[in-house]
Protein backbone atom coordinates (compact mmCIF):
# COMPACT_ATOMS: atom_id res chain seq x y z
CA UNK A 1 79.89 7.64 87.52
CA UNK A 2 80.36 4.88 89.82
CA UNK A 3 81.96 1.72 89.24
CA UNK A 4 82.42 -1.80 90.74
CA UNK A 5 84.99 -4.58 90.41
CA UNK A 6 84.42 -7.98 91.91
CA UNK A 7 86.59 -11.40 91.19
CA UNK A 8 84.06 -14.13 90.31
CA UNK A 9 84.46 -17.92 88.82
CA UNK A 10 87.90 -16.49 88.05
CA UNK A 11 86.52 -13.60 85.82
CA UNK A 12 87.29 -9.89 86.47
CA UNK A 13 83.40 -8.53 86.39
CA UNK A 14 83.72 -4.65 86.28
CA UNK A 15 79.87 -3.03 86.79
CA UNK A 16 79.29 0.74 85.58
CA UNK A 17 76.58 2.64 86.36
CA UNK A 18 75.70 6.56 85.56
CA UNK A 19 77.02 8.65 82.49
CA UNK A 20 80.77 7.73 80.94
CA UNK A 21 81.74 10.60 80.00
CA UNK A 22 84.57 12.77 79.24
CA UNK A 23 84.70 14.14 83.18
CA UNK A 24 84.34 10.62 84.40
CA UNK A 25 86.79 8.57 81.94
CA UNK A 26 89.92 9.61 83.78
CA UNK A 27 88.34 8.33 87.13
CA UNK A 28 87.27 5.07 85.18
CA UNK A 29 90.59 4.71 83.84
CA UNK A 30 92.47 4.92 87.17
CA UNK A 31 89.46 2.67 88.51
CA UNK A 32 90.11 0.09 85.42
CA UNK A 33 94.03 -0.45 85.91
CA UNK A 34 92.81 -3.79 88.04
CA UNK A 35 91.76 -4.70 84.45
CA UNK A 36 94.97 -4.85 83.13
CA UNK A 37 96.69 -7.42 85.13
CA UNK A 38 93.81 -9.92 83.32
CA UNK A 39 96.05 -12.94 82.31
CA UNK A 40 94.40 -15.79 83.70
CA UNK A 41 91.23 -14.19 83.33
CA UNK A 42 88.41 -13.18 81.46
CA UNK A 43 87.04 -9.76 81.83
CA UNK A 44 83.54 -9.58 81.88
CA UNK A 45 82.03 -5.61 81.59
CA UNK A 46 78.55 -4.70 83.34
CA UNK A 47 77.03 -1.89 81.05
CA UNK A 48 73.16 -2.59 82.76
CA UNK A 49 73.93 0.40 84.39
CA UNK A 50 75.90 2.24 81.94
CA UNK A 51 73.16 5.47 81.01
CA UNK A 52 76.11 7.22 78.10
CA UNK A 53 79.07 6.19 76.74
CA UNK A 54 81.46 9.04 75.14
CA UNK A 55 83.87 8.55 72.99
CA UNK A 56 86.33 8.84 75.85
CA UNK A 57 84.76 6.16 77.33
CA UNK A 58 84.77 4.05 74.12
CA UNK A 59 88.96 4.82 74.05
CA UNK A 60 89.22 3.26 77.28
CA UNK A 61 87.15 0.06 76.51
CA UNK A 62 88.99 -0.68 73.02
CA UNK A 63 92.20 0.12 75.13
CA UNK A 64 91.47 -2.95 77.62
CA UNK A 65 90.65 -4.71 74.91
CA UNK A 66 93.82 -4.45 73.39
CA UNK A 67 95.61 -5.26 76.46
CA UNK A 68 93.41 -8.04 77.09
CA UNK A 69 93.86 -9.96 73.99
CA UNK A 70 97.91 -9.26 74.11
CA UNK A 71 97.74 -11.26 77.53
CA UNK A 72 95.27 -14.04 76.12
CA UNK A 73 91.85 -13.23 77.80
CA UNK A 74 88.81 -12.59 76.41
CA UNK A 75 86.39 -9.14 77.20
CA UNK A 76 82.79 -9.44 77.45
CA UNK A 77 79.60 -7.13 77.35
CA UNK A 78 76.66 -7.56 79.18
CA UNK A 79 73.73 -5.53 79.94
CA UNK A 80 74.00 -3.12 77.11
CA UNK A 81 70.92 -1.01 76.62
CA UNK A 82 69.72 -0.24 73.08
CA UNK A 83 71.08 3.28 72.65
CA UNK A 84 74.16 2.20 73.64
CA UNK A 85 74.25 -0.91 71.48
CA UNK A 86 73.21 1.82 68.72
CA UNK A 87 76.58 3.58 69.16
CA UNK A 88 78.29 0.48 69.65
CA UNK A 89 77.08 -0.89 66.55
CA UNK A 90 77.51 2.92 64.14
CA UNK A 91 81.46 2.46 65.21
CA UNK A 92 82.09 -0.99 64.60
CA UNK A 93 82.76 -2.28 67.82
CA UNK A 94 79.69 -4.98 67.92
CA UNK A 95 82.47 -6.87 65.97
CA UNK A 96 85.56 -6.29 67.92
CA UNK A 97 83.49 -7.31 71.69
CA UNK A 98 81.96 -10.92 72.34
CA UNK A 99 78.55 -10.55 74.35
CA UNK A 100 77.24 -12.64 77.15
């Protein structure tokens, strides 16, 4: 798993690419704590290179998402392939995540 974190038009845009799994959700937590200082700023999530999502990796996107909402900024998806739209969409979480 490797991930990416730029600051761009004062949005936090935070690229994954490879499997999210249950090995790599503790390094993509620890890599993800830049995400949590967000006020000010939307977060903006890069899944066009996201191959798997567990459901490790879904705890740690519905945990931002908390935080981000408590601090008034907004978390986007973009990129999502189909299978992982698929799983996105058999837990409810299409509905909780706004999509650019």
């Amino acid at each position: 798993m490797k991930t990416t974190f730029i600051e761009e038009n004062n949005n936090y845009v935070f690229s994954f690419e490879g499997r999210l799994d249950t090995a790599a959700s503790s390094q993509a937590e620890r890599e993800m704590r830049v995400l949590y200082d967000s006020e000010g700023h939307d977060i903006i999530l890069d899944l066009s290179k996201l191959e798997y999502i567990s459901s490790s990796g879904l705890r740690l996107f519905l945990g931002l998402l908390k935080n981000a909402r408590a601090k008034k900024s907004t978390v986007f998806l973009t990129g999502m392939n189909d299978e992982i739209k698929q799983v996105f969409d058999e837990i409810g979480f299409t509905s909780l995540f706004q999509f650019k």
